[in-house]
PDB file of N, CA and C in Angstrom:
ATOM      1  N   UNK A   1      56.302  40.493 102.555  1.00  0.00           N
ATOM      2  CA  UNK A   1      56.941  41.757 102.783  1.00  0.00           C
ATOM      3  C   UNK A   1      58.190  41.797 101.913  1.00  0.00           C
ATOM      4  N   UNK A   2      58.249  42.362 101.451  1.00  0.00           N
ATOM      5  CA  UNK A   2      59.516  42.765 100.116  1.00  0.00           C
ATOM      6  C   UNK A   2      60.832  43.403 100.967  1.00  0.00           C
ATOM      7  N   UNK A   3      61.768  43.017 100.114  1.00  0.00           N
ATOM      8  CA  UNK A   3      63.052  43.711 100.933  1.00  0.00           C
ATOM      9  C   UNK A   3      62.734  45.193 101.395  1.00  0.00           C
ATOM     10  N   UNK A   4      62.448  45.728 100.503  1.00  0.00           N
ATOM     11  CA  UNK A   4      61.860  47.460 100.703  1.00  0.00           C
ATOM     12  C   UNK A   4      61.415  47.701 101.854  1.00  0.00           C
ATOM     13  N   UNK A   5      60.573  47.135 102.520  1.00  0.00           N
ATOM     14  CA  UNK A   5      59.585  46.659 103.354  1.00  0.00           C
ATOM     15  C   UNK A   5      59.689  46.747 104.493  1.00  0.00           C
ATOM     16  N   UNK A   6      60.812  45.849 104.865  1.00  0.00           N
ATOM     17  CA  UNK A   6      61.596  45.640 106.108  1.00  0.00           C
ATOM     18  C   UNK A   6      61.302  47.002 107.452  1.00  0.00           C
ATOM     19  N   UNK A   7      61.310  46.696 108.182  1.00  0.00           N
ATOM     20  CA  UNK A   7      61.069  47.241 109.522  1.00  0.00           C
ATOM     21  C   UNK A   7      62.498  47.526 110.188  1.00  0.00           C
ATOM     22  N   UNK A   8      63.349  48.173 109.103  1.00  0.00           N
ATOM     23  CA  UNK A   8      64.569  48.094 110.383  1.00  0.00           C
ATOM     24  C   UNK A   8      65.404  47.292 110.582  1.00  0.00           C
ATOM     25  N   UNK A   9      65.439  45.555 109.831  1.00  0.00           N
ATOM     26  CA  UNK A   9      66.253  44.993 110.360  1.00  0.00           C
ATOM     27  C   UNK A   9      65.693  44.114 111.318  1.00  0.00           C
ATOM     28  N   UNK A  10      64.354  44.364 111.590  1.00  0.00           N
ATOM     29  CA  UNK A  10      63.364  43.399 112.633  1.00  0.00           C
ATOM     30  C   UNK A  10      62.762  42.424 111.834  1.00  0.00           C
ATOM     31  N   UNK A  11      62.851  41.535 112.461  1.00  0.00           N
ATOM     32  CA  UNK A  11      62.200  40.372 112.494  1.00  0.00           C
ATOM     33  C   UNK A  11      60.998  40.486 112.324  1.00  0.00           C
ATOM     34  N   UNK A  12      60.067  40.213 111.013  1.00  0.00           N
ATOM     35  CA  UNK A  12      58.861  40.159 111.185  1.00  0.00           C
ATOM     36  C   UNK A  12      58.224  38.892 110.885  1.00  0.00           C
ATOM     37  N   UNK A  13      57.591  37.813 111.696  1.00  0.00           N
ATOM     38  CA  UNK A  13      56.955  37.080 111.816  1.00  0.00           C
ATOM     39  C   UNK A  13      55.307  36.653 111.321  1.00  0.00           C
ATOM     40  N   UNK A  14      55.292  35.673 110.551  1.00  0.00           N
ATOM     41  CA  UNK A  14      53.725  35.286 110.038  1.00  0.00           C
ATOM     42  C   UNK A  14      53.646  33.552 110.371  1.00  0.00           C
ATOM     43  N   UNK A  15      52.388  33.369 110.499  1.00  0.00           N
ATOM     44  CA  UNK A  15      51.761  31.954 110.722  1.00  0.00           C
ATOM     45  C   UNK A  15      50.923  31.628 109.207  1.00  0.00           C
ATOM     46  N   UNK A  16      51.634  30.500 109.051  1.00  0.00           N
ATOM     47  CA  UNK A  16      50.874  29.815 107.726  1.00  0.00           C
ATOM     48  C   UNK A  16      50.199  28.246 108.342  1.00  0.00           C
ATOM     49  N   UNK A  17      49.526  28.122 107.903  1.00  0.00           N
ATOM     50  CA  UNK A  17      48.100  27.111 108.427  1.00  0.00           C
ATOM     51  C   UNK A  17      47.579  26.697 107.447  1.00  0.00           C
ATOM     52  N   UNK A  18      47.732  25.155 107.521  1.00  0.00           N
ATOM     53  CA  UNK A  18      47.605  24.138 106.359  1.00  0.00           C
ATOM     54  C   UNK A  18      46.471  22.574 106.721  1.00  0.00           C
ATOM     55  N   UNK A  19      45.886  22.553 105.958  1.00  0.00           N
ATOM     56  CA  UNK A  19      44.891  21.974 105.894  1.00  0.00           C
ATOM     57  C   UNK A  19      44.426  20.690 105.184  1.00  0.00           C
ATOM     58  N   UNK A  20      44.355  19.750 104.764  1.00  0.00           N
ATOM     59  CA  UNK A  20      44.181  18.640 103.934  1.00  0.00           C
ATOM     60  C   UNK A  20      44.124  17.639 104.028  1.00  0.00           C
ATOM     61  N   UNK A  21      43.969  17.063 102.920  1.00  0.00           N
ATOM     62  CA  UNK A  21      43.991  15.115 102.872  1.00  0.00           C
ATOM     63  C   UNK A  21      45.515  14.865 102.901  1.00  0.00           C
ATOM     64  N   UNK A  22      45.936  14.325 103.815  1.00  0.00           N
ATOM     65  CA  UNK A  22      47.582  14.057 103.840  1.00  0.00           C
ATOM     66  C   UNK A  22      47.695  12.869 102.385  1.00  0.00           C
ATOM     67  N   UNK A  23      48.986  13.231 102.768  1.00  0.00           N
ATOM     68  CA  UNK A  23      49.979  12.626 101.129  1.00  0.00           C
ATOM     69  C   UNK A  23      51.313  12.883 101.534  1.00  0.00           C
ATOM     70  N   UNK A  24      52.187  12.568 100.532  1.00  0.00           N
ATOM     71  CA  UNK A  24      53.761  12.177 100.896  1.00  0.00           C
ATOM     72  C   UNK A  24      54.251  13.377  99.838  1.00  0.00           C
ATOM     73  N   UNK A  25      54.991  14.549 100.491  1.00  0.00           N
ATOM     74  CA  UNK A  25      55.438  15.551 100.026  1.00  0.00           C
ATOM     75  C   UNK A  25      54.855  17.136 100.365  1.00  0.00           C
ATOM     76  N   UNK A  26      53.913  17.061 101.207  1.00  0.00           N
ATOM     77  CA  UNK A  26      53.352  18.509 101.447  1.00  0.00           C
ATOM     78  C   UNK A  26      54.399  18.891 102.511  1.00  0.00           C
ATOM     79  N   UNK A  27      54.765  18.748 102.854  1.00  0.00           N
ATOM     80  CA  UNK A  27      55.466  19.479 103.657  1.00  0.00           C
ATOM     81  C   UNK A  27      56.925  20.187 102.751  1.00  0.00           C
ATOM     82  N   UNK A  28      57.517  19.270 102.294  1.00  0.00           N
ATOM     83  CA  UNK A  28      58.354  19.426 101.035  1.00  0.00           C
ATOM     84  C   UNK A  28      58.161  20.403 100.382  1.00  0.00           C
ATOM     85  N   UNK A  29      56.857  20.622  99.911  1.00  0.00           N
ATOM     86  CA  UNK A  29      56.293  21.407  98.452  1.00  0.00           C
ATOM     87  C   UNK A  29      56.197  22.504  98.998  1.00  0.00           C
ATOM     88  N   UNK A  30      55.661  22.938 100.290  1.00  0.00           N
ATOM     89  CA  UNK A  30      55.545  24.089 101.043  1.00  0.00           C
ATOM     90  C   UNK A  30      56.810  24.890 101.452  1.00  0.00           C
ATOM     91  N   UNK A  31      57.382  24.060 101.743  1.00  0.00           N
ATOM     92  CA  UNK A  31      59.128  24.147 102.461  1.00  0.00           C
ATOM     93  C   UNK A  31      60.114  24.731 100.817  1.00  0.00           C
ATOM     94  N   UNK A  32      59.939  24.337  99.599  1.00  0.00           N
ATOM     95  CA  UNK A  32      60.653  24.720  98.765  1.00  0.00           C
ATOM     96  C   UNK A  32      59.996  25.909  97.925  1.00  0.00           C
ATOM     97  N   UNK A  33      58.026  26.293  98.338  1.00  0.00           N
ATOM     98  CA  UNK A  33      57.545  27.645  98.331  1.00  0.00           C
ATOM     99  C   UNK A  33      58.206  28.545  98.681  1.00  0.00           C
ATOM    100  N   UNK A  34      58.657  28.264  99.988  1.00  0.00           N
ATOM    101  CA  UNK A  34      58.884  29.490 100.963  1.00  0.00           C
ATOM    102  C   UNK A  34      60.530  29.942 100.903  1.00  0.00           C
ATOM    103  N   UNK A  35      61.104  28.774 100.022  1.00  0.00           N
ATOM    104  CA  UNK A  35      62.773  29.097 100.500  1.00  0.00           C
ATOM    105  C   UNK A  35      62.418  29.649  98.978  1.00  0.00           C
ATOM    106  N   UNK A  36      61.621  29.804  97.870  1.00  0.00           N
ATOM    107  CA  UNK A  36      61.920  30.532  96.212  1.00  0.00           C
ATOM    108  C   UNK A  36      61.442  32.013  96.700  1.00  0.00           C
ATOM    109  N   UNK A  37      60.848  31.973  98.050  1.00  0.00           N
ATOM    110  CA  UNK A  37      60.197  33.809  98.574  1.00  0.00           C
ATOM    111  C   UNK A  37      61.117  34.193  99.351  1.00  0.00           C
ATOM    112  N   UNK A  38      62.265  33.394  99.925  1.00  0.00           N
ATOM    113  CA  UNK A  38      63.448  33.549 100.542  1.00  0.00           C
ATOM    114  C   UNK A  38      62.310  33.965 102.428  1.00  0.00           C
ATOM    115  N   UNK A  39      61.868  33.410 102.444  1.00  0.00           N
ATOM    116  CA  UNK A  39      61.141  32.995 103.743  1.00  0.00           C
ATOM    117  C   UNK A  39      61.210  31.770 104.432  1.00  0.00           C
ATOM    118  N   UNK A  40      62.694  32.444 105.933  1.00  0.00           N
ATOM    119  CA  UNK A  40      62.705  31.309 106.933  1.00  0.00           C
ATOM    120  C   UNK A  40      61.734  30.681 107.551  1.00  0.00           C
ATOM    121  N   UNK A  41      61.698  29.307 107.509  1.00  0.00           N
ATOM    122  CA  UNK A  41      60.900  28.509 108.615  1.00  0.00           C
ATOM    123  C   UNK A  41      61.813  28.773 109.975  1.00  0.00           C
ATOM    124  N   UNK A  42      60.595  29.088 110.883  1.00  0.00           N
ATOM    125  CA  UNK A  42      61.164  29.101 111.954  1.00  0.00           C
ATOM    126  C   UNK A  42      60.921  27.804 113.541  1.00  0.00           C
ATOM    127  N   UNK A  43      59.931  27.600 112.836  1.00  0.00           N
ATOM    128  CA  UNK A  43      58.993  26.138 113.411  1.00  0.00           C
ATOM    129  C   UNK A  43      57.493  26.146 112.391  1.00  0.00           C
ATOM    130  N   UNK A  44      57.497  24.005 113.124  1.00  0.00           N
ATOM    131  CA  UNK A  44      56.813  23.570 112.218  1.00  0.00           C
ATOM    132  C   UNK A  44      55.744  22.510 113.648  1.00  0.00           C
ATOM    133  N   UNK A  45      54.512  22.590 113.504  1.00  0.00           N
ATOM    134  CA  UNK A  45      53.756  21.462 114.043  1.00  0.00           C
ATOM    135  C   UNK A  45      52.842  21.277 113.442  1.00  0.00           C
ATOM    136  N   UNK A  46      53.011  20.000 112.905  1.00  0.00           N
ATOM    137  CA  UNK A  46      52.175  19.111 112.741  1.00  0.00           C
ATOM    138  C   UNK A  46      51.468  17.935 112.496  1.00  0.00           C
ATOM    139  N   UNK A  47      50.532  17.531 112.551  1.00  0.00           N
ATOM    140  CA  UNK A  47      49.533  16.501 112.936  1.00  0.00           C
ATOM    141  C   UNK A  47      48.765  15.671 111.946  1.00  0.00           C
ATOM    142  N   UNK A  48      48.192  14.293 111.913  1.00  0.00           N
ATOM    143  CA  UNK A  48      47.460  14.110 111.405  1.00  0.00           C
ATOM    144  C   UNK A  48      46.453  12.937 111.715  1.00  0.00           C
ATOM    145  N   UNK A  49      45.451  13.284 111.730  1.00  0.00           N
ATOM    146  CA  UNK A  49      44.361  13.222 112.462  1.00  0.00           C
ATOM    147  C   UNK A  49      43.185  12.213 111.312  1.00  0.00           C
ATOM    148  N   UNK A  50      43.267  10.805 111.397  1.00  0.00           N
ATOM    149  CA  UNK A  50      42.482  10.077 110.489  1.00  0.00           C
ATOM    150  C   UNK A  50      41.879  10.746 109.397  1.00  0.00           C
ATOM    151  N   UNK A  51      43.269  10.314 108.821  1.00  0.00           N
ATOM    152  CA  UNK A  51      43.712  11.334 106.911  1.00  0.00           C
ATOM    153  C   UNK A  51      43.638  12.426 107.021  1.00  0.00           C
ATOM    154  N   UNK A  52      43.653  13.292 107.578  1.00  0.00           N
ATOM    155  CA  UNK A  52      43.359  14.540 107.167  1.00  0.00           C
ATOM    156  C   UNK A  52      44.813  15.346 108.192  1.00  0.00           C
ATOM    157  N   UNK A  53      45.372  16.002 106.778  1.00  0.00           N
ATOM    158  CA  UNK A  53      46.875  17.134 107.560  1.00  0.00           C
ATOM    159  C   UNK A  53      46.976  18.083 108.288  1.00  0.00           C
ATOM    160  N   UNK A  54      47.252  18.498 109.530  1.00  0.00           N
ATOM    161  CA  UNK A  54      46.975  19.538 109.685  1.00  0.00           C
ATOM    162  C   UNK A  54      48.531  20.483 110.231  1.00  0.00           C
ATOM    163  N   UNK A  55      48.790  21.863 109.336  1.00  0.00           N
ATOM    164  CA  UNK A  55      50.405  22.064 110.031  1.00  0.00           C
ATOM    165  C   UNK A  55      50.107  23.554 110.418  1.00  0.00           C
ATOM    166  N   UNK A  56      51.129  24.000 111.362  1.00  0.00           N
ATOM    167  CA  UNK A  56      51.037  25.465 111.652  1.00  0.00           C
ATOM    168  C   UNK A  56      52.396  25.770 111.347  1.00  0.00           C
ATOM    169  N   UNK A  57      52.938  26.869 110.794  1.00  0.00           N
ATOM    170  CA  UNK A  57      54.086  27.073 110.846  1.00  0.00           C
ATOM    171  C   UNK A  57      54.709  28.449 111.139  1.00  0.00           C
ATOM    172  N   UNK A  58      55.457  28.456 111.833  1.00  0.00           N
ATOM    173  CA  UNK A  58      56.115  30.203 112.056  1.00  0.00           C
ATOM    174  C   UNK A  58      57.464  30.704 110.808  1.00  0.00           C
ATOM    175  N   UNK A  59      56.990  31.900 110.387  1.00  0.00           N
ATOM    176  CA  UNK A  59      57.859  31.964 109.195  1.00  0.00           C
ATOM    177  C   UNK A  59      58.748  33.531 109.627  1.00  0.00           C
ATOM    178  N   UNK A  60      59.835  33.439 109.202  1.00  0.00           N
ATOM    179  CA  UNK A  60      60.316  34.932 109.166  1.00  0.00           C
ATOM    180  C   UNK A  60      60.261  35.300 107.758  1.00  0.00           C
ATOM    181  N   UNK A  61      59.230  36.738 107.721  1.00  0.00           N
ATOM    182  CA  UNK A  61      58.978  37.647 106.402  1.00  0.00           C
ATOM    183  C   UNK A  61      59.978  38.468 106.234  1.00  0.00           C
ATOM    184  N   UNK A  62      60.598  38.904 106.980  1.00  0.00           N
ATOM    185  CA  UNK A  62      61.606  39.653 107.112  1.00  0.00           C
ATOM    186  C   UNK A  62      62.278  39.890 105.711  1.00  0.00           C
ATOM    187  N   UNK A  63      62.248  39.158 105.325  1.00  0.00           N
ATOM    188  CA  UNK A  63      63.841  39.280 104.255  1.00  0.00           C
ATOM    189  C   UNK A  63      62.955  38.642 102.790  1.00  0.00           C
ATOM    190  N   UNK A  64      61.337  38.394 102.583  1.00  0.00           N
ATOM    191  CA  UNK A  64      60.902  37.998 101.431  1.00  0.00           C
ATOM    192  C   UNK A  64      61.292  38.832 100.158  1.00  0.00           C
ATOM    193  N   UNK A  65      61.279  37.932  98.848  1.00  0.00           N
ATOM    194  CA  UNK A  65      61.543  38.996  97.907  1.00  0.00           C
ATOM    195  C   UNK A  65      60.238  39.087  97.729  1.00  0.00           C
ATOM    196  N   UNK A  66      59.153  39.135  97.901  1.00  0.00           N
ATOM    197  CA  UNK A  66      57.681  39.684  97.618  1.00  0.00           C
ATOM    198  C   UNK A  66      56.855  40.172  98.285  1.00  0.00           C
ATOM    199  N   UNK A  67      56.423  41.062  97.961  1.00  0.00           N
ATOM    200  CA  UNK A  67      55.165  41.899  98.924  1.00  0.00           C
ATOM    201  C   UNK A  67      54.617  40.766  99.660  1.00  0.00           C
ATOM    202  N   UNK A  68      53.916  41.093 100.784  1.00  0.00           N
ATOM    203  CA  UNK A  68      53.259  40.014 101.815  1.00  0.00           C
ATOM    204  C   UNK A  68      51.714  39.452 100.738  1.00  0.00           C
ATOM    205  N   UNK A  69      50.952  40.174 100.116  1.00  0.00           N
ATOM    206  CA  UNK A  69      50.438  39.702  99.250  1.00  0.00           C
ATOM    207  C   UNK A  69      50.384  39.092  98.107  1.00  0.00           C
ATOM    208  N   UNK A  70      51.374  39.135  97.800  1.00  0.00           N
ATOM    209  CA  UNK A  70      51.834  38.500  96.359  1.00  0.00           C
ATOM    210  C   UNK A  70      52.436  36.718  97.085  1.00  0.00           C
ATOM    211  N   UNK A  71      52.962  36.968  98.272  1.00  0.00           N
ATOM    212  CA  UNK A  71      53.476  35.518  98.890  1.00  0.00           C
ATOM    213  C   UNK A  71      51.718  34.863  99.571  1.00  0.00           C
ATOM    214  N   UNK A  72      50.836  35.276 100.129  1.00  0.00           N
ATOM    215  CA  UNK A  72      49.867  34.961 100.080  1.00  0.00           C
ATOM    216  C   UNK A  72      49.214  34.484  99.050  1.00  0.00           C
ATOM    217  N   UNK A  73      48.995  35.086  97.946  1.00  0.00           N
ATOM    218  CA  UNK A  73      48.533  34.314  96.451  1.00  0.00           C
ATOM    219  C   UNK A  73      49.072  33.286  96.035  1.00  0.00           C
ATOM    220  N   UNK A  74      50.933  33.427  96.407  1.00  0.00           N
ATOM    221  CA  UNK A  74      51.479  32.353  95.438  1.00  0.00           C
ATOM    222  C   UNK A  74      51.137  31.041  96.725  1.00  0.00           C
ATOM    223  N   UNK A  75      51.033  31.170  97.986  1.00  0.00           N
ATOM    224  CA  UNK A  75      50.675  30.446  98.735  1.00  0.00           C
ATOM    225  C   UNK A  75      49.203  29.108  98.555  1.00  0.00           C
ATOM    226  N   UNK A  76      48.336  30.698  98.774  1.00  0.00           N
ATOM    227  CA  UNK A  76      47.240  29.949  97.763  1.00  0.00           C
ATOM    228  C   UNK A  76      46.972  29.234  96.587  1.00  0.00           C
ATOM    229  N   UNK A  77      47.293  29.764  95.705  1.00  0.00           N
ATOM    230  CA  UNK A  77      47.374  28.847  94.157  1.00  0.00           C
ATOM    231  C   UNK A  77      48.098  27.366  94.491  1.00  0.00           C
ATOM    232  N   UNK A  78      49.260  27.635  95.292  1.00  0.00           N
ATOM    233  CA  UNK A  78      49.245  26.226  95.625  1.00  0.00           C
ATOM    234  C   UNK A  78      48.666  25.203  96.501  1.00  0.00           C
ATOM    235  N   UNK A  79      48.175  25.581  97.389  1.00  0.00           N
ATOM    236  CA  UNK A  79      46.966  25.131  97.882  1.00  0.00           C
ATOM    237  C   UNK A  79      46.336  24.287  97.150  1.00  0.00           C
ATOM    238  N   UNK A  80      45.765  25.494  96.395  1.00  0.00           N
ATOM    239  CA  UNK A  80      44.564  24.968  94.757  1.00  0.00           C
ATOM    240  C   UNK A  80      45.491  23.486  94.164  1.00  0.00           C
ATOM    241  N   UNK A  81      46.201  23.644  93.652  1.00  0.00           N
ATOM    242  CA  UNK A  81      47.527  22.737  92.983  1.00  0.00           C
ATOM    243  C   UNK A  81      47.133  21.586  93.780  1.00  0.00           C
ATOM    244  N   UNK A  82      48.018  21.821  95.133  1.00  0.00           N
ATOM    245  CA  UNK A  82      47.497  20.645  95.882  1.00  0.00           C
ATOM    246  C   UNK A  82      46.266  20.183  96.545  1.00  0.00           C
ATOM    247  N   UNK A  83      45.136  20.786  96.522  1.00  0.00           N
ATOM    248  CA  UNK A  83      43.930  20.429  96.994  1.00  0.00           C
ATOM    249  C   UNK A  83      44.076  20.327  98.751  1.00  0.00           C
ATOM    250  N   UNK A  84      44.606  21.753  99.028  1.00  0.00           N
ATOM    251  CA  UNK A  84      44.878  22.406 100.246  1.00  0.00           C
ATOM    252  C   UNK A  84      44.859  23.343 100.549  1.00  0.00           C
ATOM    253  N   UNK A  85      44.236  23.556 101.899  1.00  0.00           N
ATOM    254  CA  UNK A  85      43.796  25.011 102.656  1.00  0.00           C
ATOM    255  C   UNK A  85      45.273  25.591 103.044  1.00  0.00           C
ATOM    256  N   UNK A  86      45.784  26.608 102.242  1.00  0.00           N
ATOM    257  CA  UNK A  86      46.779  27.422 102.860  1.00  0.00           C
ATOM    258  C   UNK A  86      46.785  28.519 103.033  1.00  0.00           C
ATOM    259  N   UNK A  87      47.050  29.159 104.271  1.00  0.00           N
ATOM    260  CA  UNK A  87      46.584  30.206 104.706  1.00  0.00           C
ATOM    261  C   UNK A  87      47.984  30.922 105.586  1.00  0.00           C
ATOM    262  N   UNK A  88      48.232  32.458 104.943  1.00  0.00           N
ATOM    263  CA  UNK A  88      49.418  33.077 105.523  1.00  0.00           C
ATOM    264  C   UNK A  88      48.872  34.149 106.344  1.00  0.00           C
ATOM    265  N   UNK A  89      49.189  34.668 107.635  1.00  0.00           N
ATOM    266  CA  UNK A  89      48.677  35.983 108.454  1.00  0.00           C
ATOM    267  C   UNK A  89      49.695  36.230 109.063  1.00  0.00           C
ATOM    268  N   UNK A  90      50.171  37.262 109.258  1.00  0.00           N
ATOM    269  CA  UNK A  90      50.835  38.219 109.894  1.00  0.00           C
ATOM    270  C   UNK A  90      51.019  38.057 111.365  1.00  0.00           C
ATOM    271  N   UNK A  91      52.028  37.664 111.717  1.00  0.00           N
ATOM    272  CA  UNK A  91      51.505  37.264 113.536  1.00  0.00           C
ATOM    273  C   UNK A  91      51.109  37.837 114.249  1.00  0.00           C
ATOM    274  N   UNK A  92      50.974  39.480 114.202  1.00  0.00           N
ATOM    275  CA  UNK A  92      50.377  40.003 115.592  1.00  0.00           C
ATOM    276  C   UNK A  92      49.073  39.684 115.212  1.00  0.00           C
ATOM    277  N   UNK A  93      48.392  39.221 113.924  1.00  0.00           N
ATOM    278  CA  UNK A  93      47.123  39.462 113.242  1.00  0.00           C
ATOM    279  C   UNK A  93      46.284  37.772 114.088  1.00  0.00           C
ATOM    280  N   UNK A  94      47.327  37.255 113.833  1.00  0.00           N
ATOM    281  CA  UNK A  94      47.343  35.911 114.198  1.00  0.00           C
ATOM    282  C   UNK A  94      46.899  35.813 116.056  1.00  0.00           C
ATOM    283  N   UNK A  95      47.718  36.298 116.347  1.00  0.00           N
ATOM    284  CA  UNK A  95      47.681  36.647 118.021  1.00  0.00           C
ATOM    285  C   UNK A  95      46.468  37.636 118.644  1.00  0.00           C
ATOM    286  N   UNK A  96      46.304  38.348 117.857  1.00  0.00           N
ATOM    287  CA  UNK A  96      44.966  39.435 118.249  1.00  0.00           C
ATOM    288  C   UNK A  96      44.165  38.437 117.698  1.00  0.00           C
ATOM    289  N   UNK A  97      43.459  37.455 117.255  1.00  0.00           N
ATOM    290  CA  UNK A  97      41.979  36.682 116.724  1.00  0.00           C
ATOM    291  C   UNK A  97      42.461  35.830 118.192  1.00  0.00           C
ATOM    292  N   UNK A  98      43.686  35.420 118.174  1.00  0.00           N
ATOM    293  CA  UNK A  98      43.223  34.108 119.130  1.00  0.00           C
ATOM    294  C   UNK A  98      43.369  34.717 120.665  1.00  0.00           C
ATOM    295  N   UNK A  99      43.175  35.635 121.060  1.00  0.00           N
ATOM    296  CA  UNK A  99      43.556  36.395 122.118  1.00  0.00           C
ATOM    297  C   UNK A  99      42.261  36.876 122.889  1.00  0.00           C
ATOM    298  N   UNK A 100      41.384  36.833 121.530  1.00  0.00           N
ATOM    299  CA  UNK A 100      40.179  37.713 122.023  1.00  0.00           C
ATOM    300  C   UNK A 100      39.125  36.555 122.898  1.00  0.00           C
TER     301      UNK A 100
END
């Protein structure tokens, strides 16, 4: 969501969901993604489960300098980079799948 974007001054919230062969720095690499989109972490869990990473994270979009799609792509490509499932959704989007 781009400054433009903004809702008012509200808080808008997304879940990013990460996936992989653990290694030393994904969390890092993700964490210095999100602070170049100017996107707060707001919490972080996660796990790992005989090799394999698994994180959820709550982000505030609120204040990104990029459209919510353009931070999704650059999300992805790194993924690709790192040979990881990263995945950004919108939280009510997030909350309506797991609700049903």
């Amino acid at each position: 969501m781009a400054k433009n974007e903004r809702q008012w001054g509200k808080q808008m919230n997304a879940i990013i969901t990460v996936v992989g062969k653990d290694r030393v720095g994904i969390i890092a690499a993700i964490c210095v993604k999100l602070a170049e989109y100017q996107i707060n972490v707001l919490d972080i869990s996660q796990t790992i489960l005989q090799g394999s990473f698994t994180m959820v994270m709550a982000v505030d979009i609120s204040g990104a300098s990029l459209p919510f799609a353009q931070v999704s792509e650059g999300l992805q490509e790194l993924g690709k980079e790192m040979e990881l499932s990263i995945h950004i959704q919108r939280e009510e989007i997030f909350d309506a799948m797991h609700n049903i």
